[in-house]
C-alpha atoms as a PDB file:
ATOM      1  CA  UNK A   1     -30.225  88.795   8.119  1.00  0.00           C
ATOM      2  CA  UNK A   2     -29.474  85.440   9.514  1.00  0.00           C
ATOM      3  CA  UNK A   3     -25.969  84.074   9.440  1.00  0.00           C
ATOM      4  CA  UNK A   4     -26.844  80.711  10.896  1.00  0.00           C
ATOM      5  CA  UNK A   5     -24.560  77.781   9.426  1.00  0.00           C
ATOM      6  CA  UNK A   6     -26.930  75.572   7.110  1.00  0.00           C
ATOM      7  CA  UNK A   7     -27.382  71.920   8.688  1.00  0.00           C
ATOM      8  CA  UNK A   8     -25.620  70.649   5.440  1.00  0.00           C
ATOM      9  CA  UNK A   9     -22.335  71.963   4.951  1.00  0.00           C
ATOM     10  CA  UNK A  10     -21.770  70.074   1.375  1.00  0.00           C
ATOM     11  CA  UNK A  11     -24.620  69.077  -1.257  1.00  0.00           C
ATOM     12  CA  UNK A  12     -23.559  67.990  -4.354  1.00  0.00           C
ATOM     13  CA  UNK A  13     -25.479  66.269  -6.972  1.00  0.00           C
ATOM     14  CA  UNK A  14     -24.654  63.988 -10.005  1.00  0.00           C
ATOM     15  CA  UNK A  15     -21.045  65.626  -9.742  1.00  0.00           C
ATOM     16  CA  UNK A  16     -18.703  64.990 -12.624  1.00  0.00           C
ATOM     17  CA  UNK A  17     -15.380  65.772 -13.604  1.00  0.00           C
ATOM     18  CA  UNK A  18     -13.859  64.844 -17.047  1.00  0.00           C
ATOM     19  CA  UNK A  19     -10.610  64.927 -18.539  1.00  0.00           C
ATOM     20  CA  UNK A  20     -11.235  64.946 -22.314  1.00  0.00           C
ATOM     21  CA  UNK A  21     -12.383  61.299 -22.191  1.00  0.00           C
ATOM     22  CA  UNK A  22     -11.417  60.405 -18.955  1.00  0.00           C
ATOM     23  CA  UNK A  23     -13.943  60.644 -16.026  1.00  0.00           C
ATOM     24  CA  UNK A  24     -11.844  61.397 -12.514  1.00  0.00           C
ATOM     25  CA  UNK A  25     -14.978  61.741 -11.171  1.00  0.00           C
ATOM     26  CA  UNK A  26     -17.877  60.302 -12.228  1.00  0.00           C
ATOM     27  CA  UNK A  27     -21.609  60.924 -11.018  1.00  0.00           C
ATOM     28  CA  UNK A  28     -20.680  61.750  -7.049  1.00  0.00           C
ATOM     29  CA  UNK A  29     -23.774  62.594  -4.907  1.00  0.00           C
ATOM     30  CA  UNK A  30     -22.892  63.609  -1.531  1.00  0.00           C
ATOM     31  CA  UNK A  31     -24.533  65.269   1.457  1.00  0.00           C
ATOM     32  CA  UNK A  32     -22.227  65.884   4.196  1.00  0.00           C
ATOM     33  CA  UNK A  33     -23.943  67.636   7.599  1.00  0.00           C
ATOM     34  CA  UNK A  34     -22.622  70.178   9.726  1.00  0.00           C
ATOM     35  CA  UNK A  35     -19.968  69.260  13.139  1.00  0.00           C
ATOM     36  CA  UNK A  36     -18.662  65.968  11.446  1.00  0.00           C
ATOM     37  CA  UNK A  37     -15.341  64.852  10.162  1.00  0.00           C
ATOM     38  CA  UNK A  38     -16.290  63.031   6.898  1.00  0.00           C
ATOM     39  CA  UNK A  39     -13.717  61.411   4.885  1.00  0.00           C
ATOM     40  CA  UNK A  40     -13.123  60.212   1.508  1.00  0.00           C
ATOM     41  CA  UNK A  41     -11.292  57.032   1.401  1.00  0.00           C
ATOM     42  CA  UNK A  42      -9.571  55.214  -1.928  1.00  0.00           C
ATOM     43  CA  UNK A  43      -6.025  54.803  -3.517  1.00  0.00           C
ATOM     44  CA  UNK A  44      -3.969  57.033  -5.546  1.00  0.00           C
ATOM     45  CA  UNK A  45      -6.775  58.123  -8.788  1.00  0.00           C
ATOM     46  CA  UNK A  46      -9.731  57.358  -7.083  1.00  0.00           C
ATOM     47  CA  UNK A  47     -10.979  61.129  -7.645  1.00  0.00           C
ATOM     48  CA  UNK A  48     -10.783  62.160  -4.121  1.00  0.00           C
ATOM     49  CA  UNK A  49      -8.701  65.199  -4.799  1.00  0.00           C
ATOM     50  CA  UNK A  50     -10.338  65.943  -7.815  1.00  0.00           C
ATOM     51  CA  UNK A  51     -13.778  65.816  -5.990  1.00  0.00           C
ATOM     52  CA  UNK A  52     -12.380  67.747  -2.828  1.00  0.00           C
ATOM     53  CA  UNK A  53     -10.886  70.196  -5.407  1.00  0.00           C
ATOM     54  CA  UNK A  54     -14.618  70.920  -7.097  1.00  0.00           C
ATOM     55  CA  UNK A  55     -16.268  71.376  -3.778  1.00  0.00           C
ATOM     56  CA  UNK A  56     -13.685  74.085  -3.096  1.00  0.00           C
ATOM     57  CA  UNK A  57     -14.372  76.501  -6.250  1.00  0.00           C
ATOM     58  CA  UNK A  58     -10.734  75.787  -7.273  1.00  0.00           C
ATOM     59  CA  UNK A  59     -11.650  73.019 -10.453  1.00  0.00           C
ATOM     60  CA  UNK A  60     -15.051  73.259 -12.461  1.00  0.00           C
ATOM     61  CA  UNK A  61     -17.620  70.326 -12.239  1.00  0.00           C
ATOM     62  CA  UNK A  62     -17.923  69.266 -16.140  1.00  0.00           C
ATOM     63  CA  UNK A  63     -21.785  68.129 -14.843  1.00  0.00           C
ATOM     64  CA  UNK A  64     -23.784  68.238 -11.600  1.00  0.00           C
ATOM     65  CA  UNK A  65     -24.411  70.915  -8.893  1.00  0.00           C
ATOM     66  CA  UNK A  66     -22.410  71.665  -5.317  1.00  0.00           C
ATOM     67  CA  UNK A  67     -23.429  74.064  -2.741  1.00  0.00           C
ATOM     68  CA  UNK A  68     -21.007  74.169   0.276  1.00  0.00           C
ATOM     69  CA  UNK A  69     -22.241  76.823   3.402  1.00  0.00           C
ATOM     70  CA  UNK A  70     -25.271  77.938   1.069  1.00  0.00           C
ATOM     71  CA  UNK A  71     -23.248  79.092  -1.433  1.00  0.00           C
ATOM     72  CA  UNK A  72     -23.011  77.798  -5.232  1.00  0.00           C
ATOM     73  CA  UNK A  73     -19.995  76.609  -6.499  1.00  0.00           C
ATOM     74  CA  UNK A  74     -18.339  77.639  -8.368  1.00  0.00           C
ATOM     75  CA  UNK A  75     -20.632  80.458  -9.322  1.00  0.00           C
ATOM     76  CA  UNK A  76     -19.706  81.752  -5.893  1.00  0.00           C
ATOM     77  CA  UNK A  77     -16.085  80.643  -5.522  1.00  0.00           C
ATOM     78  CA  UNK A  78     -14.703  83.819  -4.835  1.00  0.00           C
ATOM     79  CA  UNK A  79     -16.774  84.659  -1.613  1.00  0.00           C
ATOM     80  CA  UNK A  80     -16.607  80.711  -0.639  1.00  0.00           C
ATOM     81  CA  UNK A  81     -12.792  80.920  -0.064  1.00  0.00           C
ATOM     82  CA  UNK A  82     -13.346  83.287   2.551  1.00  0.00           C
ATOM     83  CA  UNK A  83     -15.138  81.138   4.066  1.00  0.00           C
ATOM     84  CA  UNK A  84     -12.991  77.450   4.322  1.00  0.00           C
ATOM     85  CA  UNK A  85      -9.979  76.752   5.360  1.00  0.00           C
ATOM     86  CA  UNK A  86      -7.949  74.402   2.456  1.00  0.00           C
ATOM     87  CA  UNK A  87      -4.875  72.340   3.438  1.00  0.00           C
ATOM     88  CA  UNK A  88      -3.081  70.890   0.255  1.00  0.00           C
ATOM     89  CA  UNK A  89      -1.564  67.576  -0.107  1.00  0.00           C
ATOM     90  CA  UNK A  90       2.346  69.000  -0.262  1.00  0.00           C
ATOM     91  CA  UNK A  91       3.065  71.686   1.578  1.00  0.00           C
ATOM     92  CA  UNK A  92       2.285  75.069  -0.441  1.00  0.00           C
ATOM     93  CA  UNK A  93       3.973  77.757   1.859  1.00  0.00           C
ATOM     94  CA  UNK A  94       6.961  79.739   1.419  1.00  0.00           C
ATOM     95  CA  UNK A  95       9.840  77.520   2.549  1.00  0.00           C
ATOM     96  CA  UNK A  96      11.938  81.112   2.160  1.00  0.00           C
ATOM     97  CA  UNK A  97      10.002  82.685   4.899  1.00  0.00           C
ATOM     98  CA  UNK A  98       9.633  82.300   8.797  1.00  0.00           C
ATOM     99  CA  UNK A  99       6.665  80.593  10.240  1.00  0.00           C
ATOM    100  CA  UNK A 100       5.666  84.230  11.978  1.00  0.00           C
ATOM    101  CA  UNK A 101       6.046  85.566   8.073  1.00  0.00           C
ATOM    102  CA  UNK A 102       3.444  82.838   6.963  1.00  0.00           C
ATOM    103  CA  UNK A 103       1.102  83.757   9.268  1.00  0.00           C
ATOM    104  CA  UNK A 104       1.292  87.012   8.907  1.00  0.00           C
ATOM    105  CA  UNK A 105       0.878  86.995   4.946  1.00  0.00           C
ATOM    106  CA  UNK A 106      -1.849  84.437   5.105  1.00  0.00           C
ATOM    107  CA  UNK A 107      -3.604  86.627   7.587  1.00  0.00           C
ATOM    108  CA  UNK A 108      -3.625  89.748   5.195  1.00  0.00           C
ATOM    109  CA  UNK A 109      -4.358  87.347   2.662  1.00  0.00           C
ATOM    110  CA  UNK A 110      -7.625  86.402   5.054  1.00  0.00           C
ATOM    111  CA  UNK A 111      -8.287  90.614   5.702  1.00  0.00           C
ATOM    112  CA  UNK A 112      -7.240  89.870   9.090  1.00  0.00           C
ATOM    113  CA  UNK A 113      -5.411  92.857  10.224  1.00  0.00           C
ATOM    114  CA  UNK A 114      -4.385  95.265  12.700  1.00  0.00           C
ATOM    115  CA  UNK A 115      -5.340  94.001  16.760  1.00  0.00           C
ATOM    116  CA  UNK A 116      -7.110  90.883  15.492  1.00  0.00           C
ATOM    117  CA  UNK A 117      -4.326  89.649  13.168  1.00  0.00           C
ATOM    118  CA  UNK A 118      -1.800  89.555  16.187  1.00  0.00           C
ATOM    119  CA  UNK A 119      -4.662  87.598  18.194  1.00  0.00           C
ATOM    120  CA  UNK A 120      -5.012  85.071  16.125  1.00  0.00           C
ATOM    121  CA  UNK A 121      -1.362  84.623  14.848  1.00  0.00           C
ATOM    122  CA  UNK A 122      -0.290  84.228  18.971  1.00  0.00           C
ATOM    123  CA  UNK A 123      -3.126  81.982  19.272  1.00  0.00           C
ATOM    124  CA  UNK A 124      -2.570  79.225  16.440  1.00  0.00           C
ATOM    125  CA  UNK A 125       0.913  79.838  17.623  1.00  0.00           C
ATOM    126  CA  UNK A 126       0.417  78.529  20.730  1.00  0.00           C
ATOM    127  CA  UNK A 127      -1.841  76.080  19.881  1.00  0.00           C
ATOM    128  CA  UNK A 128      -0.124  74.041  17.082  1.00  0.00           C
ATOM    129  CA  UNK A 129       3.002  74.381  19.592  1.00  0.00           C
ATOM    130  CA  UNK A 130       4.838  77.202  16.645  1.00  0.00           C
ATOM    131  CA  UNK A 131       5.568  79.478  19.565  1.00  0.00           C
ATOM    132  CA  UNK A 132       9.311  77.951  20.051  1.00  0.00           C
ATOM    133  CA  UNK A 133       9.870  78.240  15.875  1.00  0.00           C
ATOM    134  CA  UNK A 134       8.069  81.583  15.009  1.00  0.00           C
ATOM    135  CA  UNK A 135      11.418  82.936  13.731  1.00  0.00           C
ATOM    136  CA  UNK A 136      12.267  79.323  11.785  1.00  0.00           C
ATOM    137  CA  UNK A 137      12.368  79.227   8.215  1.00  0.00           C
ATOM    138  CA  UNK A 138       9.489  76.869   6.823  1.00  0.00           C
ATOM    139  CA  UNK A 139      12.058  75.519   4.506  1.00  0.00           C
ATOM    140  CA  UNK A 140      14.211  73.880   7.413  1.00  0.00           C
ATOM    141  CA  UNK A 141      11.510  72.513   9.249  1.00  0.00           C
ATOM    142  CA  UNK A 142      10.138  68.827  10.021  1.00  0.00           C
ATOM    143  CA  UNK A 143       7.658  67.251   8.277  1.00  0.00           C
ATOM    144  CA  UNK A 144       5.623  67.473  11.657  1.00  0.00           C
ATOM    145  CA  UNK A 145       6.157  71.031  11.788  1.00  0.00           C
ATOM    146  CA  UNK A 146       4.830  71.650   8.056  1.00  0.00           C
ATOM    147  CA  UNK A 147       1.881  69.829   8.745  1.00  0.00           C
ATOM    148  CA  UNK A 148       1.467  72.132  12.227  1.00  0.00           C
ATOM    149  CA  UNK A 149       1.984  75.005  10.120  1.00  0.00           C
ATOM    150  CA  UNK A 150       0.253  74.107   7.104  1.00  0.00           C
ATOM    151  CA  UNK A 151      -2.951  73.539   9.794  1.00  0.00           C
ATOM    152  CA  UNK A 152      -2.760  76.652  11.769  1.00  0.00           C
ATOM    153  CA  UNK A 153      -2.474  78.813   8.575  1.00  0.00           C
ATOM    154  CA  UNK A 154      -5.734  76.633   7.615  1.00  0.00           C
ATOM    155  CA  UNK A 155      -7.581  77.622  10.471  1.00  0.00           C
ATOM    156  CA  UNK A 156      -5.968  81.150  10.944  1.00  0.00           C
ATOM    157  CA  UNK A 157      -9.410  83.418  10.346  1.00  0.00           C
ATOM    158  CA  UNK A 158     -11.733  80.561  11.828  1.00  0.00           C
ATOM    159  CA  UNK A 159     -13.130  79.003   9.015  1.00  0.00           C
ATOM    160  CA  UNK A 160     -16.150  77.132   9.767  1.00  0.00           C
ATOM    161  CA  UNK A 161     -15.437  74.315   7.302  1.00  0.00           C
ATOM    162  CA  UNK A 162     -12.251  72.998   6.862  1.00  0.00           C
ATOM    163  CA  UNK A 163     -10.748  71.050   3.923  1.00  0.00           C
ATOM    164  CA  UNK A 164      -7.535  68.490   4.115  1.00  0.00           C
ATOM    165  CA  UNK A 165      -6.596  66.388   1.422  1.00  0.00           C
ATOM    166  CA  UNK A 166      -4.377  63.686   2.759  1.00  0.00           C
ATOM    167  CA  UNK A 167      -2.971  66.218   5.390  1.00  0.00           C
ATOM    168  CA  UNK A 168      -0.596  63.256   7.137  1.00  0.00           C
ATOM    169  CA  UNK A 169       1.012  61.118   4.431  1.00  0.00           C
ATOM    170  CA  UNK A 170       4.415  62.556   4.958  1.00  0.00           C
ATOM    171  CA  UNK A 171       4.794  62.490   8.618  1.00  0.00           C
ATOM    172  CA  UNK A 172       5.785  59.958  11.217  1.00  0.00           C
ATOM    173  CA  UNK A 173       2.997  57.738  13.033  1.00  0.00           C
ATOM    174  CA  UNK A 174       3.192  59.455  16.406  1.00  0.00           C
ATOM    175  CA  UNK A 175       2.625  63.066  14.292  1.00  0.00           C
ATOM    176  CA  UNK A 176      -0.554  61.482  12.363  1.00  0.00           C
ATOM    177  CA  UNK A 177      -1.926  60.355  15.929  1.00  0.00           C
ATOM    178  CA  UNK A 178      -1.276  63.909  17.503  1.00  0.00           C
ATOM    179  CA  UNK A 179      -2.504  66.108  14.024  1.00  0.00           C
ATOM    180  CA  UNK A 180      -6.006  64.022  14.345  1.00  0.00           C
ATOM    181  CA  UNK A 181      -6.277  64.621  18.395  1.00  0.00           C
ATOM    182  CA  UNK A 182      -6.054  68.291  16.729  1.00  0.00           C
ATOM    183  CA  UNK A 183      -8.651  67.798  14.951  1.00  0.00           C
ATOM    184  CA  UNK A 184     -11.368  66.830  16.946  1.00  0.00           C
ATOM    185  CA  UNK A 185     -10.875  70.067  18.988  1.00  0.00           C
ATOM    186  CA  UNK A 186     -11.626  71.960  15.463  1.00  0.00           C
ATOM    187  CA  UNK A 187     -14.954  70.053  15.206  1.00  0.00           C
ATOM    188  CA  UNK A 188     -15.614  70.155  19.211  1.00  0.00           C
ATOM    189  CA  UNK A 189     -15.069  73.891  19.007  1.00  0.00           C
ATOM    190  CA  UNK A 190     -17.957  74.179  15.893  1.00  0.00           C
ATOM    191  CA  UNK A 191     -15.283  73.201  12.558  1.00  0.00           C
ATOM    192  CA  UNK A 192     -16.830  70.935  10.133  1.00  0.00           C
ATOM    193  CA  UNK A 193     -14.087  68.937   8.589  1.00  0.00           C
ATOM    194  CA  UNK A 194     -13.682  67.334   5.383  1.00  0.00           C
ATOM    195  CA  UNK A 195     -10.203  65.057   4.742  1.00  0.00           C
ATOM    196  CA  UNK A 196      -9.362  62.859   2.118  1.00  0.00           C
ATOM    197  CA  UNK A 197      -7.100  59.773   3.016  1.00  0.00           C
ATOM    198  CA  UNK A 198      -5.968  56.192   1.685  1.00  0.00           C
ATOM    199  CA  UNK A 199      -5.235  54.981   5.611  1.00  0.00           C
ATOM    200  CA  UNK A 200      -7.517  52.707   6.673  1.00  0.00           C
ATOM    201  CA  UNK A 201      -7.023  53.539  10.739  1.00  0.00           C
ATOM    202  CA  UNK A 202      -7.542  57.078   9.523  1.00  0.00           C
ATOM    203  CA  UNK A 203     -10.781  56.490   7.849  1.00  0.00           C
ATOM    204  CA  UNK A 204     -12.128  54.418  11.259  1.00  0.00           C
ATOM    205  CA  UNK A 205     -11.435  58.178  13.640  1.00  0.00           C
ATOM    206  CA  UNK A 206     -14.402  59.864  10.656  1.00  0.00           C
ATOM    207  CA  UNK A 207     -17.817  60.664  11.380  1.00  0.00           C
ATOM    208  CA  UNK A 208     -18.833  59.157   8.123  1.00  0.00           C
ATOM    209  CA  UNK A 209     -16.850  58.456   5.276  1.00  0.00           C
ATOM    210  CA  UNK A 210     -17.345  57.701   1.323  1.00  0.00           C
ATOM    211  CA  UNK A 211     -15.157  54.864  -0.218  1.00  0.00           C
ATOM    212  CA  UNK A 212     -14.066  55.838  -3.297  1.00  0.00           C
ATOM    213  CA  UNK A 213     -12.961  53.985  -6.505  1.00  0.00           C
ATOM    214  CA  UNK A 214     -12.449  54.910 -10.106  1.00  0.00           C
ATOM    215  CA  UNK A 215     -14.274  58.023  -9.569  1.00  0.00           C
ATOM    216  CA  UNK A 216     -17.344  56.774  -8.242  1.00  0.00           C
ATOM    217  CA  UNK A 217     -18.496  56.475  -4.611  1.00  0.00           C
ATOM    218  CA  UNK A 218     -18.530  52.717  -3.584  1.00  0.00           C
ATOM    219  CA  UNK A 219     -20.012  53.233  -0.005  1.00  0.00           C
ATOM    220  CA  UNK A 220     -21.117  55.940   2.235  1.00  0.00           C
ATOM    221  CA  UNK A 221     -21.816  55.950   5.854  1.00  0.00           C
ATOM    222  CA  UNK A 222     -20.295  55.559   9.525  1.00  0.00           C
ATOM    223  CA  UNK A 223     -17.497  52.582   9.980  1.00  0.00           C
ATOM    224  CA  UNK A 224     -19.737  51.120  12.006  1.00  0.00           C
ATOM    225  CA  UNK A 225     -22.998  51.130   9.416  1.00  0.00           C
ATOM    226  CA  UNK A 226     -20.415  50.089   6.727  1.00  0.00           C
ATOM    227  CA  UNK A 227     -19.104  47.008   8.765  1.00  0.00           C
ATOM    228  CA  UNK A 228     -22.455  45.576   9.793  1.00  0.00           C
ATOM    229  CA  UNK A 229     -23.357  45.868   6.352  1.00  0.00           C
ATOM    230  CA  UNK A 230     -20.570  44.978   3.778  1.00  0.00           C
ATOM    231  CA  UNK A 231     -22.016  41.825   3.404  1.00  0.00           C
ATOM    232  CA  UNK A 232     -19.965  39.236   4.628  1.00  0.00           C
ATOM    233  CA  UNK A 233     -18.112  37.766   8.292  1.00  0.00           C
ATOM    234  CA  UNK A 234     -14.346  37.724   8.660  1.00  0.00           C
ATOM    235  CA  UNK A 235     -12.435  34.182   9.708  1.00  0.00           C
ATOM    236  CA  UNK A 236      -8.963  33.911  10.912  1.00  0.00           C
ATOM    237  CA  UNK A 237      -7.310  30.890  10.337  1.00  0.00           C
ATOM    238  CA  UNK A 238      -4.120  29.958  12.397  1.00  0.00           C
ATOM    239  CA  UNK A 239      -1.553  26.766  11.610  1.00  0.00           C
ATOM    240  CA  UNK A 240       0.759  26.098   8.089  1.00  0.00           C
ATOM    241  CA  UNK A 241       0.878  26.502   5.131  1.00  0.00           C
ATOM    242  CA  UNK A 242      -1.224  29.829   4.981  1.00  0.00           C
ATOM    243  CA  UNK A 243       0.052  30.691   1.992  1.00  0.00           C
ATOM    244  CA  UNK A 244      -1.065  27.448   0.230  1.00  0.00           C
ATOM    245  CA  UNK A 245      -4.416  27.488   2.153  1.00  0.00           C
ATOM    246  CA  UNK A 246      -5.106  31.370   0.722  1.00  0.00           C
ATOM    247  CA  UNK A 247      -4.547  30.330  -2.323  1.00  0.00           C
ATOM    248  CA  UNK A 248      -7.154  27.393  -2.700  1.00  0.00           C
ATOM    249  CA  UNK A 249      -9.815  29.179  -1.106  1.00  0.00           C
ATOM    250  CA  UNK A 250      -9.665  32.258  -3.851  1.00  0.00           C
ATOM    251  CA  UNK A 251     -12.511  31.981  -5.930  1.00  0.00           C
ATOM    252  CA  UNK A 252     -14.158  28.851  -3.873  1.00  0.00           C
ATOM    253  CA  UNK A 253     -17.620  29.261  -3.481  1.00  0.00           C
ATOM    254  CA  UNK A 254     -18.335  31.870  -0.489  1.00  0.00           C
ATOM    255  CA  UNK A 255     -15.187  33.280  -0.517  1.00  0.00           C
ATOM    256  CA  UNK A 256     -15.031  37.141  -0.921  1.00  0.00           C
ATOM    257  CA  UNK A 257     -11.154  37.478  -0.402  1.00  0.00           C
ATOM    258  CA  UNK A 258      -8.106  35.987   1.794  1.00  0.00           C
ATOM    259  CA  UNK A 259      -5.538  38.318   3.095  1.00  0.00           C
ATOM    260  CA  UNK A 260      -2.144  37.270   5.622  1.00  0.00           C
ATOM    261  CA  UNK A 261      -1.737  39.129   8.277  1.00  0.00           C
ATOM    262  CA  UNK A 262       1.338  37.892   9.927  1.00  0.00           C
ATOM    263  CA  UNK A 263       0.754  34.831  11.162  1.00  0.00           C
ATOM    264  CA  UNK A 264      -2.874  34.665  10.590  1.00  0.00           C
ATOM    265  CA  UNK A 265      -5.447  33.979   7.536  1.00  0.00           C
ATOM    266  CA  UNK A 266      -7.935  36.816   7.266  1.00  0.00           C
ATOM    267  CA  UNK A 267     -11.149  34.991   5.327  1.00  0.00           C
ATOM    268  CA  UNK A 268     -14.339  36.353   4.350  1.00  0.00           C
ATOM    269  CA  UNK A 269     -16.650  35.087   3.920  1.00  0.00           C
ATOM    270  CA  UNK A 270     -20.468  35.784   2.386  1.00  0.00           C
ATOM    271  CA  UNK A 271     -22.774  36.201   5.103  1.00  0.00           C
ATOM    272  CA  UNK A 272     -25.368  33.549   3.651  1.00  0.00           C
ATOM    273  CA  UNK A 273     -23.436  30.806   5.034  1.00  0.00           C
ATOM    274  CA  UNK A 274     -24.875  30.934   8.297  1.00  0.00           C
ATOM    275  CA  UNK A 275     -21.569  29.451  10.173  1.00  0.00           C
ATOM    276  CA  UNK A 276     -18.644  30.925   8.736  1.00  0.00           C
ATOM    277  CA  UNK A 277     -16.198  28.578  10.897  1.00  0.00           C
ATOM    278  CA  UNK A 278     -17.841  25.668  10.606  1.00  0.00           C
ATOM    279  CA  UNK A 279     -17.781  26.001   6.964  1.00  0.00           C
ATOM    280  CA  UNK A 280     -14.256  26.378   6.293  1.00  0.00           C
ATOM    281  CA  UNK A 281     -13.837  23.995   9.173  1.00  0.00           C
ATOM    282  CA  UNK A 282     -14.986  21.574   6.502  1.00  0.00           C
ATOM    283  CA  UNK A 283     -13.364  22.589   4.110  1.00  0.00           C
ATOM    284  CA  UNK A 284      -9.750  19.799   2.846  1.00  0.00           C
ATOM    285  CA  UNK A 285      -8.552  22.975   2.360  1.00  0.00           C
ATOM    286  CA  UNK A 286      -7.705  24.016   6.280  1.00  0.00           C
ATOM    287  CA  UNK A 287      -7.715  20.669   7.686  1.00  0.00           C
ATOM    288  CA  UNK A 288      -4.018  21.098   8.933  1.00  0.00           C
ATOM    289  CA  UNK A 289      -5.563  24.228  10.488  1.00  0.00           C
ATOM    290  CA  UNK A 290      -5.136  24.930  14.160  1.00  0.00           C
ATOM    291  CA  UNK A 291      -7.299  27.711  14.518  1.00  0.00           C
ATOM    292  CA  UNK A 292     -10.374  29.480  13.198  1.00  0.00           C
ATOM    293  CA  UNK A 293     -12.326  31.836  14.488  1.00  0.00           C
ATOM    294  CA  UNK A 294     -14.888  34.763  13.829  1.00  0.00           C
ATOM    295  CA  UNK A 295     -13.090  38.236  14.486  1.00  0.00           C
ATOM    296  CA  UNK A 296     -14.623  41.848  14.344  1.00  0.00           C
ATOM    297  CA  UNK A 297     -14.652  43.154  10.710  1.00  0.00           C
ATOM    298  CA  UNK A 298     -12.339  45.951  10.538  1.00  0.00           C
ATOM    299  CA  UNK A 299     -12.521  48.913   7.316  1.00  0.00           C
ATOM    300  CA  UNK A 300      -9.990  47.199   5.422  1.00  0.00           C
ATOM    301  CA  UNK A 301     -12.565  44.403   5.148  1.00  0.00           C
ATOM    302  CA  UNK A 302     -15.542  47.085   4.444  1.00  0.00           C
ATOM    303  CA  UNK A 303     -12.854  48.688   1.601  1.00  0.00           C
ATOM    304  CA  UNK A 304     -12.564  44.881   0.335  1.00  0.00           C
ATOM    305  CA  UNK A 305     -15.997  44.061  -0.104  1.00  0.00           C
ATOM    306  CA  UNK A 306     -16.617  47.277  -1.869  1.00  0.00           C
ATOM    307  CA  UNK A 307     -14.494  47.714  -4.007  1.00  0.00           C
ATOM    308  CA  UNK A 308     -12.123  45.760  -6.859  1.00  0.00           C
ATOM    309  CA  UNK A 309     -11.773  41.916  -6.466  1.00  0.00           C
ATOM    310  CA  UNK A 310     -14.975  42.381  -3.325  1.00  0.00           C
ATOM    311  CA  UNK A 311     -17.547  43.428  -6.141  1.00  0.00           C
ATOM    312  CA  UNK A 312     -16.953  40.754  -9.029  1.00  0.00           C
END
């Protein structure tokens, strides 16, 4: 019998989760394929967590289907969790017990015992740099070490898909940079990975991603299909009175949004006017301005033009 990985590692179809009348998630389709890092992007509510929970067997779907590693969820929860690694939002491990104790209960937890427990316990040791704070209570440790800890338990029996939901929002920026570095040795070394985040620089290192909003999937695709397709070019505008400027070009003709950042103007604007700059060039509006130019579209402007004020 064949125990080839399927090409798709998450289907799901027409996925929804209710809360009496509330709909956290709200007709998802989603087909994620096999050696990527796809993340789900959106603010606090958007249903990310609630969707990640479903395709992990641990909440029912009120409709749809999900199959994650050919298996049928949640119909065949039980064997899936054998199967994935899950990293929670807070950290879930037993602050009363010593990073070595952790690994050794999630291993038996896993079935991992005897010669290949001790392998794989030295090894995520020494790779998520534990090795110095085996014998360190999880309780007294950094908010960097959780998250190293929280990961290596993740990964401890080799899962072949991985699930984080927002794995970095309580450490420091240099730990976030260092945890994703991390991860794209999972996925180089075969680890699918699926991660859940409301950073936008975060959502630029994915594969793919899906922008969620009020439980529904806004876009889906690589940063770089989403940006050369949201729909509109981004301006920056440089000189005084930005504040004053931003707020006479909301809901002008054109205009998707205006943003400061710092001491620019970030404008976009619909990509039917042919000559973005020369348009607000024209404009009474920026005459005191003394610059404006086309810049690169970032995801922030991608999130913008799909979602909330972007869409009306």
């Amino acid at each position: 019998m064949s125990t080839a990985l399927p090409e798709f590692v998450v289907r799901a179809e027409g996925l929804v989760k209710k809360f009496k009348d509330f709909r956290a998630v709200d007709g998802l389709d989603l087909t994620i394929e096999r050696g990527m890092i796809y993340g789900f992007l959106g603010p606090n509510g958007s249903g990310k967590t609630t969707a990640m929970r479903m395709l992990t067997g641990l909440l029912t779907p009120t409709e749809g289907t999900v199959e994650v590693l050919g298996l049928s969820v949640p119909r065949d929860a039980e064997t899936l969790k054998y199967k994935i690694g899950y990293m929670t939002q807070t950290f879930s491990l037993y602050g009363d017990l010593t990073v070595r104790e952790n690994l050794r209960f999630m291993a038996t937890i896993y079935g991992l015992t005897g010669k290949r427990r001790k392998q794989r316990i030295g090894e995520v040791l020494e790779r998520y740099e534990l090795t110095d704070l085996q014998d360190r209570f999880a309780g007294k440790m950094s908010g960097g070490q959780r998250q190293r800890l929280a990961l290596a338990t993740a990964v401890l029996h080799e899962p072949p898909l991985l699930f984080l939901d927002e794995p970095t929002s309580a450490v420091d920026p240099e730990s976030r940079r260092h945890f994703w570095e991390q991860l794209f040795d999972l996925v180089e070394g075969g680890t699918s990975i699926v991660v859940t985040t409301h950073f936008m620089d975060e959502a630029e290192r994915c594969h793919r991603i899906a922008i969620m909003e009020s439980g529904q999937k806004r876009a889906d695709g690589s940063p770089k299909e989403l940006m050369a397709a949201m729909g509109a070019n981004v301006v920056e505008i440089e000189g005084p009175n930005l504040r004053d400027i931003r707020r006479k070009l909301l809901g002008a003709e054109g205009i998707v949004a205006a943003a400061q950042l710092g001491a620019r103007l970030r404008v976009l604007v619909t990509d039917d006017i042919p000559d973005p700059e020369s348009y607000l060039k024209a404009k009474p509006e920026t005459a005191g301005a003394s610059l404006i130019e086309r810049v690169r579209p970032n995801l922030e402007d991608v999130f913008v033009t799909s979602t909330g004020e972007g869409r009306q």
